[in-house]
PDB file of N, CA and C in Angstrom:
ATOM      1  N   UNK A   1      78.720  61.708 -60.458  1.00  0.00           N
ATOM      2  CA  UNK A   1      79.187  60.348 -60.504  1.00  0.00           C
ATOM      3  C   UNK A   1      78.018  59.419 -60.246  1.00  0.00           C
ATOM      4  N   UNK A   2      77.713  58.369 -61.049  1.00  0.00           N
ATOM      5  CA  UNK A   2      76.713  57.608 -60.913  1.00  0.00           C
ATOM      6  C   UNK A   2      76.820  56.774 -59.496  1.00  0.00           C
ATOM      7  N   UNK A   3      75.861  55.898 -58.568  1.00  0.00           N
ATOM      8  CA  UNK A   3      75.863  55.738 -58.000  1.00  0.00           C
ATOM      9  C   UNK A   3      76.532  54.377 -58.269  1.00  0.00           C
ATOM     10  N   UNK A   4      77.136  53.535 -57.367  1.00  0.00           N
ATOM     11  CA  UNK A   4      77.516  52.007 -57.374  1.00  0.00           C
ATOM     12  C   UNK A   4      76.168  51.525 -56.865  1.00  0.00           C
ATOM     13  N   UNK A   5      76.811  49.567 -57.254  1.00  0.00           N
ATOM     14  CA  UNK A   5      75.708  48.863 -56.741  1.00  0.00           C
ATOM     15  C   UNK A   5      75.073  49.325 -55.238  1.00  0.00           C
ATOM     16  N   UNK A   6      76.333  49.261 -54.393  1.00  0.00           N
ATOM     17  CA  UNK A   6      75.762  49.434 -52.676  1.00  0.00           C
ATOM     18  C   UNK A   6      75.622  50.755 -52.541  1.00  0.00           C
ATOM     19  N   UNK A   7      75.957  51.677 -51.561  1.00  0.00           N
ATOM     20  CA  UNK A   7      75.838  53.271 -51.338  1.00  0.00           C
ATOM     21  C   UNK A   7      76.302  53.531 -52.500  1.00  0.00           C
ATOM     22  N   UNK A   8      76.168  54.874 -52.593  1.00  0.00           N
ATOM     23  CA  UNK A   8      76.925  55.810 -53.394  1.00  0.00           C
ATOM     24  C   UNK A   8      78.253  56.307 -52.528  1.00  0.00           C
ATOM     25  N   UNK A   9      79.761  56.514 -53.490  1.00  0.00           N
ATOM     26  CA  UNK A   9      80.813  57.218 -52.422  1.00  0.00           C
ATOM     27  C   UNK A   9      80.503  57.971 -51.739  1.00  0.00           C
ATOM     28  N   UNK A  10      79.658  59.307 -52.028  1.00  0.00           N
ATOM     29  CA  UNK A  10      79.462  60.331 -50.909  1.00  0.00           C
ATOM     30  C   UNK A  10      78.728  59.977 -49.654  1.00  0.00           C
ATOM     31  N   UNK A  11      77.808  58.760 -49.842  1.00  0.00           N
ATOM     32  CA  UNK A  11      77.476  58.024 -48.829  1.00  0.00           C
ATOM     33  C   UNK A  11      78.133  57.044 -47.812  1.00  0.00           C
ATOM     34  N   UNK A  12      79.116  56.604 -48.415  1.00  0.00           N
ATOM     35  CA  UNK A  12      80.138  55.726 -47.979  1.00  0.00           C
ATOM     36  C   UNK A  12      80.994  56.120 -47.055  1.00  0.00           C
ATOM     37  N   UNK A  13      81.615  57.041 -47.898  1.00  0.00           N
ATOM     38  CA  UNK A  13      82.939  57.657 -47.564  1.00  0.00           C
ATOM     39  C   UNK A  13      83.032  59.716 -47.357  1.00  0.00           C
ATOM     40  N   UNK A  14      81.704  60.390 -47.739  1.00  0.00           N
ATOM     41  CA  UNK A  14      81.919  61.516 -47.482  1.00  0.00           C
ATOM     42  C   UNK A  14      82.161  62.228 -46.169  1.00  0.00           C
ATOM     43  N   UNK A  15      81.526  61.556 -45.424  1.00  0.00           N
ATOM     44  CA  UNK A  15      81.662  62.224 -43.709  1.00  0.00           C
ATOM     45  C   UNK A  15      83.173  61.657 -43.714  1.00  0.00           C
ATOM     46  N   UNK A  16      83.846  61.159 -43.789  1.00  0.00           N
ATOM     47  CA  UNK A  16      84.876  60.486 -43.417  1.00  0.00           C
ATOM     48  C   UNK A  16      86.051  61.187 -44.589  1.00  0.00           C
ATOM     49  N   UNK A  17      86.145  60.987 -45.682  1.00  0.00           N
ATOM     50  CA  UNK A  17      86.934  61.714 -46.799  1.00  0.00           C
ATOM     51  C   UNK A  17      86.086  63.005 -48.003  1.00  0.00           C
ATOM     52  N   UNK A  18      85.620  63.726 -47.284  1.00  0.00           N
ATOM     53  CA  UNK A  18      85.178  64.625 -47.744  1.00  0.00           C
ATOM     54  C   UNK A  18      85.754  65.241 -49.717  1.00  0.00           C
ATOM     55  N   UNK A  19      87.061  65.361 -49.082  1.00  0.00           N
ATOM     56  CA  UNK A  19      87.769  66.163 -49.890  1.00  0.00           C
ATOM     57  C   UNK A  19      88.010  65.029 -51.121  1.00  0.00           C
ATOM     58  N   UNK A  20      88.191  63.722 -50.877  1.00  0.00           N
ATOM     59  CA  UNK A  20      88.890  62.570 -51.649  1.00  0.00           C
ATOM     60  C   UNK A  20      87.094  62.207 -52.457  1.00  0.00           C
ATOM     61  N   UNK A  21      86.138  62.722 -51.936  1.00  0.00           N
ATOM     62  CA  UNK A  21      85.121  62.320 -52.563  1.00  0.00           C
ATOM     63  C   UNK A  21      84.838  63.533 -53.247  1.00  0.00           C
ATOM     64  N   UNK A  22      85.175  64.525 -53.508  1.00  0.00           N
ATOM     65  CA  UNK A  22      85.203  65.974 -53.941  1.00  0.00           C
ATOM     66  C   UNK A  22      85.678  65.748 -55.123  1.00  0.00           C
ATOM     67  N   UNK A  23      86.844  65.427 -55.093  1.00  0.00           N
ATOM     68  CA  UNK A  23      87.698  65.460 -56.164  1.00  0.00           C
ATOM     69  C   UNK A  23      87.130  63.575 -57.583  1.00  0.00           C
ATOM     70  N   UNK A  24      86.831  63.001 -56.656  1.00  0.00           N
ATOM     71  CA  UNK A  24      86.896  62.145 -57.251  1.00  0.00           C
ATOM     72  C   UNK A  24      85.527  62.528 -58.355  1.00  0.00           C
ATOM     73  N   UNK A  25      84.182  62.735 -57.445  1.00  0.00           N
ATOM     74  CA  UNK A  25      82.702  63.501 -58.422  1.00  0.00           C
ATOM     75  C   UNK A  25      83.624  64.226 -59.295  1.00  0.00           C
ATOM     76  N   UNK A  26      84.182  65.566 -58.611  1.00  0.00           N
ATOM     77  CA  UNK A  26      83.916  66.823 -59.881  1.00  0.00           C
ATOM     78  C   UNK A  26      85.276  67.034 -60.649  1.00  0.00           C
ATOM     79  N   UNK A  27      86.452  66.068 -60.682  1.00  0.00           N
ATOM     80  CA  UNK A  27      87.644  66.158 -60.976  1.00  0.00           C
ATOM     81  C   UNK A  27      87.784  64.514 -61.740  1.00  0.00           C
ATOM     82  N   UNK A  28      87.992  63.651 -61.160  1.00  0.00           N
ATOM     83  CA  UNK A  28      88.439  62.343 -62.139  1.00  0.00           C
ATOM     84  C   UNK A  28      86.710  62.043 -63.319  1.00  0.00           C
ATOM     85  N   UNK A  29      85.781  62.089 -61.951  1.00  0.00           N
ATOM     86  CA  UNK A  29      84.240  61.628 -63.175  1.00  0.00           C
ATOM     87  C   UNK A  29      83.813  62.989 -63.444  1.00  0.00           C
ATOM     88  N   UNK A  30      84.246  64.094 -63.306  1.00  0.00           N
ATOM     89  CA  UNK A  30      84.258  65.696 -64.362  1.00  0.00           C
ATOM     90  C   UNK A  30      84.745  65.572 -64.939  1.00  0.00           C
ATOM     91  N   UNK A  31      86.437  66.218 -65.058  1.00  0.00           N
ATOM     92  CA  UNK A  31      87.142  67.003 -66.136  1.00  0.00           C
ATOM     93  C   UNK A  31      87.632  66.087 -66.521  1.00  0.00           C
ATOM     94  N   UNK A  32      88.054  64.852 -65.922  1.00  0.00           N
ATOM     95  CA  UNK A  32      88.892  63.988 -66.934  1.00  0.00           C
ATOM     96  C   UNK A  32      88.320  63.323 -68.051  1.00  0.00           C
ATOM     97  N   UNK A  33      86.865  62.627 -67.278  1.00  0.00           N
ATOM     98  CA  UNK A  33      86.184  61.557 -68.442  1.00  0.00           C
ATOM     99  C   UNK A  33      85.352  62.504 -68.818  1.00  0.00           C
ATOM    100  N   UNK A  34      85.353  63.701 -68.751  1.00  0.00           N
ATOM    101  CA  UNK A  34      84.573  64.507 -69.877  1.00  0.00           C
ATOM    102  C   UNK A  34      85.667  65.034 -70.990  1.00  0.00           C
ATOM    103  N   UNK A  35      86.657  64.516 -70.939  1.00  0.00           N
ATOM    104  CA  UNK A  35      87.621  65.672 -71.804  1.00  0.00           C
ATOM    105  C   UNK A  35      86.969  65.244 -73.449  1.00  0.00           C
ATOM    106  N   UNK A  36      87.187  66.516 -73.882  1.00  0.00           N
ATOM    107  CA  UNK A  36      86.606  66.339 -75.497  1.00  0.00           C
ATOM    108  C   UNK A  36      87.340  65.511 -76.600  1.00  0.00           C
ATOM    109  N   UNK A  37      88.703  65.068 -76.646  1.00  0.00           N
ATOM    110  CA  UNK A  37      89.632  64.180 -77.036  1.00  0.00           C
ATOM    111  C   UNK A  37      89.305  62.909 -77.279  1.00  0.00           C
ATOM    112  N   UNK A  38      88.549  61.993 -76.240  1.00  0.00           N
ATOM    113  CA  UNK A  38      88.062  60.456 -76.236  1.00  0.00           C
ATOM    114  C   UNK A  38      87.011  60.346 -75.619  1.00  0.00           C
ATOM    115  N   UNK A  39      86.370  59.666 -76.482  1.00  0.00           N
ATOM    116  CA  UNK A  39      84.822  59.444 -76.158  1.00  0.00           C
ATOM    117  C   UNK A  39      84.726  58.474 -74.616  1.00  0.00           C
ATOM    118  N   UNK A  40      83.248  58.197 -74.078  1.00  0.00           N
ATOM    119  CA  UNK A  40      83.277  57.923 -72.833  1.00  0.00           C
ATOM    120  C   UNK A  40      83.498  56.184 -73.442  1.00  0.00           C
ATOM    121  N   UNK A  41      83.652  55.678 -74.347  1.00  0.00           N
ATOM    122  CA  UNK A  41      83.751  54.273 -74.681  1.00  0.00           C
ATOM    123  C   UNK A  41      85.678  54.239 -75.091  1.00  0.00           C
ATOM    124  N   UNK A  42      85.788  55.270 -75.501  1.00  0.00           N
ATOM    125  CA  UNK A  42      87.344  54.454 -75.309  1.00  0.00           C
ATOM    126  C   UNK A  42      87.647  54.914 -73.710  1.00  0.00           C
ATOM    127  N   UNK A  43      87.484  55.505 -73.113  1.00  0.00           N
ATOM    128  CA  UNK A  43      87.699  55.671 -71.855  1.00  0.00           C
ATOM    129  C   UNK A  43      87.732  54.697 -71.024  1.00  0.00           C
ATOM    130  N   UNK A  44      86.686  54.086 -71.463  1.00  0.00           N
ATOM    131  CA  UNK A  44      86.018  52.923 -70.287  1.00  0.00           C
ATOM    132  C   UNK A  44      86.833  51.680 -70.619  1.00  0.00           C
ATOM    133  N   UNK A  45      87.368  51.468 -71.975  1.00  0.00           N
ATOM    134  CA  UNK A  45      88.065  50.652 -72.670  1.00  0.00           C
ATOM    135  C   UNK A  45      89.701  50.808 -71.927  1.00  0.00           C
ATOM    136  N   UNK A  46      89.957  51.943 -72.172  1.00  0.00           N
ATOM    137  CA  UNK A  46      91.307  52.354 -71.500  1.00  0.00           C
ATOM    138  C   UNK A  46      91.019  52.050 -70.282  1.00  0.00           C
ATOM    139  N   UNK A  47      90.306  52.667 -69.408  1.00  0.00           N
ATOM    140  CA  UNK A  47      90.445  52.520 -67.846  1.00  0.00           C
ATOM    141  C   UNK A  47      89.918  51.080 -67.461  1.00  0.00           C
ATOM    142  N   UNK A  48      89.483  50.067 -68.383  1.00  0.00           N
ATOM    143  CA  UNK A  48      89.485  48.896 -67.732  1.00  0.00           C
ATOM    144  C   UNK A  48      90.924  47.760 -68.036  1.00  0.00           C
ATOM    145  N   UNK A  49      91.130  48.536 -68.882  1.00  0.00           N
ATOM    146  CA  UNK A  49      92.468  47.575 -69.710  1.00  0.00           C
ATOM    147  C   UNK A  49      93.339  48.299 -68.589  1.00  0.00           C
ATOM    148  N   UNK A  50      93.782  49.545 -68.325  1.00  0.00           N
ATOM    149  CA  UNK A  50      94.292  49.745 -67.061  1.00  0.00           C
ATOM    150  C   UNK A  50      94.608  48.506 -65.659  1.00  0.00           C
ATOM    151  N   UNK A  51      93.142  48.947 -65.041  1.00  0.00           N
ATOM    152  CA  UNK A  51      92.600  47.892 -64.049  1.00  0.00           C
ATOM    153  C   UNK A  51      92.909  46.381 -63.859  1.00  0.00           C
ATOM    154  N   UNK A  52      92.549  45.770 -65.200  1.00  0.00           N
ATOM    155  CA  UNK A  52      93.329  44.403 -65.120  1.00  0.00           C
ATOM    156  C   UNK A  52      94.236  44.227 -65.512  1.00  0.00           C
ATOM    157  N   UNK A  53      95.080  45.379 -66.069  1.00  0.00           N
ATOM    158  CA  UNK A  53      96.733  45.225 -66.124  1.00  0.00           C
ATOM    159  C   UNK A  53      97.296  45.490 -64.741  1.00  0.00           C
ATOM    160  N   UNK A  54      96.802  46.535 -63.947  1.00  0.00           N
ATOM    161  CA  UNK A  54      97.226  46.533 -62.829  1.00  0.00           C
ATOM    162  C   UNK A  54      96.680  45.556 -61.382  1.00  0.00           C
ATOM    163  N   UNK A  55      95.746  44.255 -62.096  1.00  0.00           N
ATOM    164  CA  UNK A  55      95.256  43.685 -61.249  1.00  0.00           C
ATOM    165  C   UNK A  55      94.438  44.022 -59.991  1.00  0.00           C
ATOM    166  N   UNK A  56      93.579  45.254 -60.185  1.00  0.00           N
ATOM    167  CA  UNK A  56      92.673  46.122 -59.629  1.00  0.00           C
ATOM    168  C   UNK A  56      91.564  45.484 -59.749  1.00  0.00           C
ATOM    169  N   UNK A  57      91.134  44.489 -59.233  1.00  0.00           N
ATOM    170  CA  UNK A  57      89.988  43.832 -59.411  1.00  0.00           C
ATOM    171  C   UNK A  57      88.683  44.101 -58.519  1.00  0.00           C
ATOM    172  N   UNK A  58      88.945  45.185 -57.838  1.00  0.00           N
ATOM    173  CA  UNK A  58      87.366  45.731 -57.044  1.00  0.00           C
ATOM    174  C   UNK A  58      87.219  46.971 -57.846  1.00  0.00           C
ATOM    175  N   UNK A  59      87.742  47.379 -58.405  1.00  0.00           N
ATOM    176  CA  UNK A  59      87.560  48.891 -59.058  1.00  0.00           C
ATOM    177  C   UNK A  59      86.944  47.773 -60.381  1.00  0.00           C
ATOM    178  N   UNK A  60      87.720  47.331 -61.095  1.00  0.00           N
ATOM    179  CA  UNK A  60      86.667  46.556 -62.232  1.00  0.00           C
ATOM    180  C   UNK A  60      84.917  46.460 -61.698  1.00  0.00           C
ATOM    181  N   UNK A  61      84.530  46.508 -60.814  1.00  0.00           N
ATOM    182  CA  UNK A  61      83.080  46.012 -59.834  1.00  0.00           C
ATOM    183  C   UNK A  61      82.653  46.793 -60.426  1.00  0.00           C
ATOM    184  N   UNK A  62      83.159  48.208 -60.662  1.00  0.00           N
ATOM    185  CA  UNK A  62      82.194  49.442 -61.008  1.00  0.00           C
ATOM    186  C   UNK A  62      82.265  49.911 -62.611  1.00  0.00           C
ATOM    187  N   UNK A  63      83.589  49.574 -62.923  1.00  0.00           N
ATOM    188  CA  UNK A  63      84.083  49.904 -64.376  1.00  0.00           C
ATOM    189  C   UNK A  63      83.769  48.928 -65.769  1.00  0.00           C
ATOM    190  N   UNK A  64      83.315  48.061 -65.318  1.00  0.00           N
ATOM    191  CA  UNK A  64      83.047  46.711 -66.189  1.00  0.00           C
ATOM    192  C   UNK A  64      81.170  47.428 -66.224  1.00  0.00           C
ATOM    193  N   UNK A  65      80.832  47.222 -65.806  1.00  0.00           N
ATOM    194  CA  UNK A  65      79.324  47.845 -65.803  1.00  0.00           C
ATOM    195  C   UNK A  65      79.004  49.300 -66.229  1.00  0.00           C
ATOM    196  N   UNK A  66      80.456  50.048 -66.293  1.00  0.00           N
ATOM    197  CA  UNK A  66      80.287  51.726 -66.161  1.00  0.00           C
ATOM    198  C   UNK A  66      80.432  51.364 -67.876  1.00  0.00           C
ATOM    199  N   UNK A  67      81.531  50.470 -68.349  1.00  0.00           N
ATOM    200  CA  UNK A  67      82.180  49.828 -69.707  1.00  0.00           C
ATOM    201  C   UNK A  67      80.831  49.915 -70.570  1.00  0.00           C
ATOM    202  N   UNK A  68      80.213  48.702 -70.252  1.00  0.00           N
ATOM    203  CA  UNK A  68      78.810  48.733 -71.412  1.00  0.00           C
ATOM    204  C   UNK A  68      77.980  49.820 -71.251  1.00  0.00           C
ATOM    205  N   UNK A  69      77.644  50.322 -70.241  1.00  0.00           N
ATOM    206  CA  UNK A  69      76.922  51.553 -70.512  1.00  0.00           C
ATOM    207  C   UNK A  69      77.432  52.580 -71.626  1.00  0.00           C
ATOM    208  N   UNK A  70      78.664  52.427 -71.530  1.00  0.00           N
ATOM    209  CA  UNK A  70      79.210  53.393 -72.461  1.00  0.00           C
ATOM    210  C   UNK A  70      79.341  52.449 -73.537  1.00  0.00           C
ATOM    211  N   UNK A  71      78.897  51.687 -73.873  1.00  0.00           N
ATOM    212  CA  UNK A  71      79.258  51.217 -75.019  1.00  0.00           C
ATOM    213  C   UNK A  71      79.923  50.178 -75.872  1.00  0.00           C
ATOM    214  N   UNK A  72      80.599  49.448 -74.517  1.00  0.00           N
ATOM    215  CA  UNK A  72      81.196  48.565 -74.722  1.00  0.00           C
ATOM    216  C   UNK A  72      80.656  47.151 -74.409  1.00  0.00           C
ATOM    217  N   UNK A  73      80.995  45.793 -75.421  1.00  0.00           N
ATOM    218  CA  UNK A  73      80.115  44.613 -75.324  1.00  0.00           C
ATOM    219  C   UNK A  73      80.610  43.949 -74.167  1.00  0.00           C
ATOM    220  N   UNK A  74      79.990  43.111 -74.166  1.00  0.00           N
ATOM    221  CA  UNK A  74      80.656  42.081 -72.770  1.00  0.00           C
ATOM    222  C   UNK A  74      81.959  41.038 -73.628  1.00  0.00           C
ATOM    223  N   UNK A  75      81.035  40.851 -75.043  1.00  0.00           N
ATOM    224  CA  UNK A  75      82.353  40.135 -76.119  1.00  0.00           C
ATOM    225  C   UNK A  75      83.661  40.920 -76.010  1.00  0.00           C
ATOM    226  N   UNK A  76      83.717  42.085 -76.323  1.00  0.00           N
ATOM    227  CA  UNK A  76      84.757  43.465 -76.131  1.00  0.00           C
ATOM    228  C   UNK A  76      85.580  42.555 -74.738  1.00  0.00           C
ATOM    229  N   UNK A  77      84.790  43.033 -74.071  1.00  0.00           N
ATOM    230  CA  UNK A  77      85.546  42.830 -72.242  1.00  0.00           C
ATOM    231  C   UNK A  77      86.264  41.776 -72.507  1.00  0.00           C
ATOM    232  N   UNK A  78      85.380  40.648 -72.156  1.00  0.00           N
ATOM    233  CA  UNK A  78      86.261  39.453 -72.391  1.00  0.00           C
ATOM    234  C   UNK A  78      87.629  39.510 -73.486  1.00  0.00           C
ATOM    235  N   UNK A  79      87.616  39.902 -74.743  1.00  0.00           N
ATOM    236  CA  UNK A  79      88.513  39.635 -75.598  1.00  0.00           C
ATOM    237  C   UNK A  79      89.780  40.703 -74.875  1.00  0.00           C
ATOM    238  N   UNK A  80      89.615  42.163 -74.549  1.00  0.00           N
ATOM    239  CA  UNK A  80      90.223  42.599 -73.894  1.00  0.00           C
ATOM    240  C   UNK A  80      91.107  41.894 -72.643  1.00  0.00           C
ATOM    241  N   UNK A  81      90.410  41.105 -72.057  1.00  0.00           N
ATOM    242  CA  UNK A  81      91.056  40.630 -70.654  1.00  0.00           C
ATOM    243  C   UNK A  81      91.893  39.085 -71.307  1.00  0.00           C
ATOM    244  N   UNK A  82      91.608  39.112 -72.132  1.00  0.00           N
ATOM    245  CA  UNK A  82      92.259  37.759 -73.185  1.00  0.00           C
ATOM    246  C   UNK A  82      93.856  38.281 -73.818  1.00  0.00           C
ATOM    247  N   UNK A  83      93.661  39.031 -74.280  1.00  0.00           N
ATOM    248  CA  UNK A  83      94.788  40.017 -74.761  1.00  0.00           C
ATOM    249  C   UNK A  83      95.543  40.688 -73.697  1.00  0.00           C
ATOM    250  N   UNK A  84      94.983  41.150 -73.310  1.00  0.00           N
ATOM    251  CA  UNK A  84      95.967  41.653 -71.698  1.00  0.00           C
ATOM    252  C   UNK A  84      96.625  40.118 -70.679  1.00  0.00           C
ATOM    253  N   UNK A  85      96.558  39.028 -71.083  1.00  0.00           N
ATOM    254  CA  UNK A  85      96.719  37.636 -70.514  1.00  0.00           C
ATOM    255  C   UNK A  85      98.184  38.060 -70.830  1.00  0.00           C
ATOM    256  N   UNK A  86      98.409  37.975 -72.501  1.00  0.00           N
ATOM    257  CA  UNK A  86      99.652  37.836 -72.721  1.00  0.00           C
ATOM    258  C   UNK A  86     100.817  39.068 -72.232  1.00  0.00           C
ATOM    259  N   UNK A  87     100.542  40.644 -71.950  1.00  0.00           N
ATOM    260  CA  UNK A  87     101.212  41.504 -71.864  1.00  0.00           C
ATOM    261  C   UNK A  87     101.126  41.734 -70.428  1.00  0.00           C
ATOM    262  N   UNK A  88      99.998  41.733 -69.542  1.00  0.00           N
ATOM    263  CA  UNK A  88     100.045  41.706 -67.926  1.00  0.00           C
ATOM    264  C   UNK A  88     100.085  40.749 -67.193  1.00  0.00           C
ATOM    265  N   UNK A  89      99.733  39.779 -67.960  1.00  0.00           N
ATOM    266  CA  UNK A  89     100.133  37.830 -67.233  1.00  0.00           C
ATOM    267  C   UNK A  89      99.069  37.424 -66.651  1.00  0.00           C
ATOM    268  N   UNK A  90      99.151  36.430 -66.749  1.00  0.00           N
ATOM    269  CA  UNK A  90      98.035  35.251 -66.279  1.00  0.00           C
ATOM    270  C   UNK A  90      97.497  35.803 -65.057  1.00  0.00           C
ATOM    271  N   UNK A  91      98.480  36.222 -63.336  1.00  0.00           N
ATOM    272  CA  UNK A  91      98.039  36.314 -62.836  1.00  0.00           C
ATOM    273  C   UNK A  91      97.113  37.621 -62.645  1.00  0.00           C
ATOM    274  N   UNK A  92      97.188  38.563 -63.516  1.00  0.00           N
ATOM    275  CA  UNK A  92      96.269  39.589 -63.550  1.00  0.00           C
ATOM    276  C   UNK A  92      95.322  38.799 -64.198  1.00  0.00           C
ATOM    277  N   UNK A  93      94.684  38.608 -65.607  1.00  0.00           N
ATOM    278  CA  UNK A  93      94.270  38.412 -66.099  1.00  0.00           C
ATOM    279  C   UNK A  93      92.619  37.231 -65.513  1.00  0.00           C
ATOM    280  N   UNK A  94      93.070  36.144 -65.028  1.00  0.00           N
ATOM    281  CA  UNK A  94      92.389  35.358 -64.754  1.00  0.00           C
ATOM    282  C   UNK A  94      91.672  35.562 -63.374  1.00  0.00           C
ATOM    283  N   UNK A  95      92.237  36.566 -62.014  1.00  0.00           N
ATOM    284  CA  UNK A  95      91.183  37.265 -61.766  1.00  0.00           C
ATOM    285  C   UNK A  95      90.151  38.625 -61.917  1.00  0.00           C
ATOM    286  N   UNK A  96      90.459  38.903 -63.043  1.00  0.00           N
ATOM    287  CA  UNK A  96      90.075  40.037 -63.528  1.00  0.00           C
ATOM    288  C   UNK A  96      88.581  39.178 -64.671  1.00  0.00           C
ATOM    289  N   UNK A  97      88.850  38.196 -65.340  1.00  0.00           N
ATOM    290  CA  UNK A  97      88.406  37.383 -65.986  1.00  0.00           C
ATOM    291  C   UNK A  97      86.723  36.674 -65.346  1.00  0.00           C
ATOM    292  N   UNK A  98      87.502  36.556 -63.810  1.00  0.00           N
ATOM    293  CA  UNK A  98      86.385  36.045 -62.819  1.00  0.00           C
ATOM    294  C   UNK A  98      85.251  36.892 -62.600  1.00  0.00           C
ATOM    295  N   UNK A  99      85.787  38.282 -62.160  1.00  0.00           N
ATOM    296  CA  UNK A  99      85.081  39.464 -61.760  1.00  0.00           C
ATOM    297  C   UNK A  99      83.882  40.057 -62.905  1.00  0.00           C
ATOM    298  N   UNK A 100      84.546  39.330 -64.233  1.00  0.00           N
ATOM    299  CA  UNK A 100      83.520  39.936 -65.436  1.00  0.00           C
ATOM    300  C   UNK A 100      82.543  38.836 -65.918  1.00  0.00           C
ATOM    301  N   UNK A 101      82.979  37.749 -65.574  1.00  0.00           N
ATOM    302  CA  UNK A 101      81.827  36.490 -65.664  1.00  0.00           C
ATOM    303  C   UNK A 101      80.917  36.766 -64.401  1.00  0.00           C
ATOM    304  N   UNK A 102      81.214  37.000 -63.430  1.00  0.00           N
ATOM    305  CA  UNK A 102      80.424  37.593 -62.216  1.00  0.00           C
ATOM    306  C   UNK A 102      79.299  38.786 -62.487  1.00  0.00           C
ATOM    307  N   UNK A 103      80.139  39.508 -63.557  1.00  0.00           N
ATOM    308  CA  UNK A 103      79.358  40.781 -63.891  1.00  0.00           C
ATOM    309  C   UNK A 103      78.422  40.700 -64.838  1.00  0.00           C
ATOM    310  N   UNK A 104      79.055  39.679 -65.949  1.00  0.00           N
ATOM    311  CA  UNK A 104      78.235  40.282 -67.178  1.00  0.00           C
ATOM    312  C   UNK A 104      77.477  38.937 -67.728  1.00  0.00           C
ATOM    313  N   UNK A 105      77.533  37.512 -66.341  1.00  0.00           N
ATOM    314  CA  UNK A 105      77.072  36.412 -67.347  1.00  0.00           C
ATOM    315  C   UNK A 105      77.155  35.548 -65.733  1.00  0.00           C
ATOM    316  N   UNK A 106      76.414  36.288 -64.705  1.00  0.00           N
ATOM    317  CA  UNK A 106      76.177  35.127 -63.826  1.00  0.00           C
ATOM    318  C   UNK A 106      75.825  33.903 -63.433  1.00  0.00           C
ATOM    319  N   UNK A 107      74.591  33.656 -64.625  1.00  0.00           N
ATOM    320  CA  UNK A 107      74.676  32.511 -64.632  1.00  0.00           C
ATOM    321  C   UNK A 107      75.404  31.462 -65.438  1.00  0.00           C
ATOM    322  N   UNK A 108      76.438  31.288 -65.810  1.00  0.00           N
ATOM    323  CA  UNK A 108      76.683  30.823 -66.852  1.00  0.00           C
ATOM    324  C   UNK A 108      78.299  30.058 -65.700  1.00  0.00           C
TER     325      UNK A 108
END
């Protein structure tokens, strides 16, 4: 699992959740986002359209950045979190919206 901006999880959280950082490396960022079915760009596409449907806006911190690496534009993001306005609602949407102008266009 790549590291985040601040620690890495196993740094964070391994003395403390060992097992929950176990699974998360070699089980959700292993077997899942390696499965041979969908590439790591619809993944990142899915699991962020997820996120701001479910108004998960600190997990976006890592997934919006994990997004373009794999492939996805910052135009993408945005239009995504535009479209999810109308089916998860405004109030997801517009802080989820914040978190990616934060990410992908600070100064602006």
């Amino acid at each position: 699992m790549p590291d985040t901006p601040k620690a890495s999880l196993r740094q964070r959280m391994g003395g403390f959740a060992p097992r929950l950082v176990d699974y998360t490396e070699h089980t959700l960022f292993g077997d899942v986002w390696k499965g041979a079915d969908l590439g790591l760009r619809d993944r990142s596409l899915i699991t962020v359209a997820a996120l701001v449907a479910g108004n998960r806006t600190e997990q976006l911190r890592f997934h919006i950045p994990r997004a373009v690496e794999n492939g996805v534009t910052p135009a993408e993001i945005v239009e995504l979190i535009t479209h999810l306005a109308f089916y998860a609602g405004w109030p997801a949407a517009m802080p989820s919206i914040a978190v990616a102008r934060e990410l992908l266009a600070p100064e602006a």
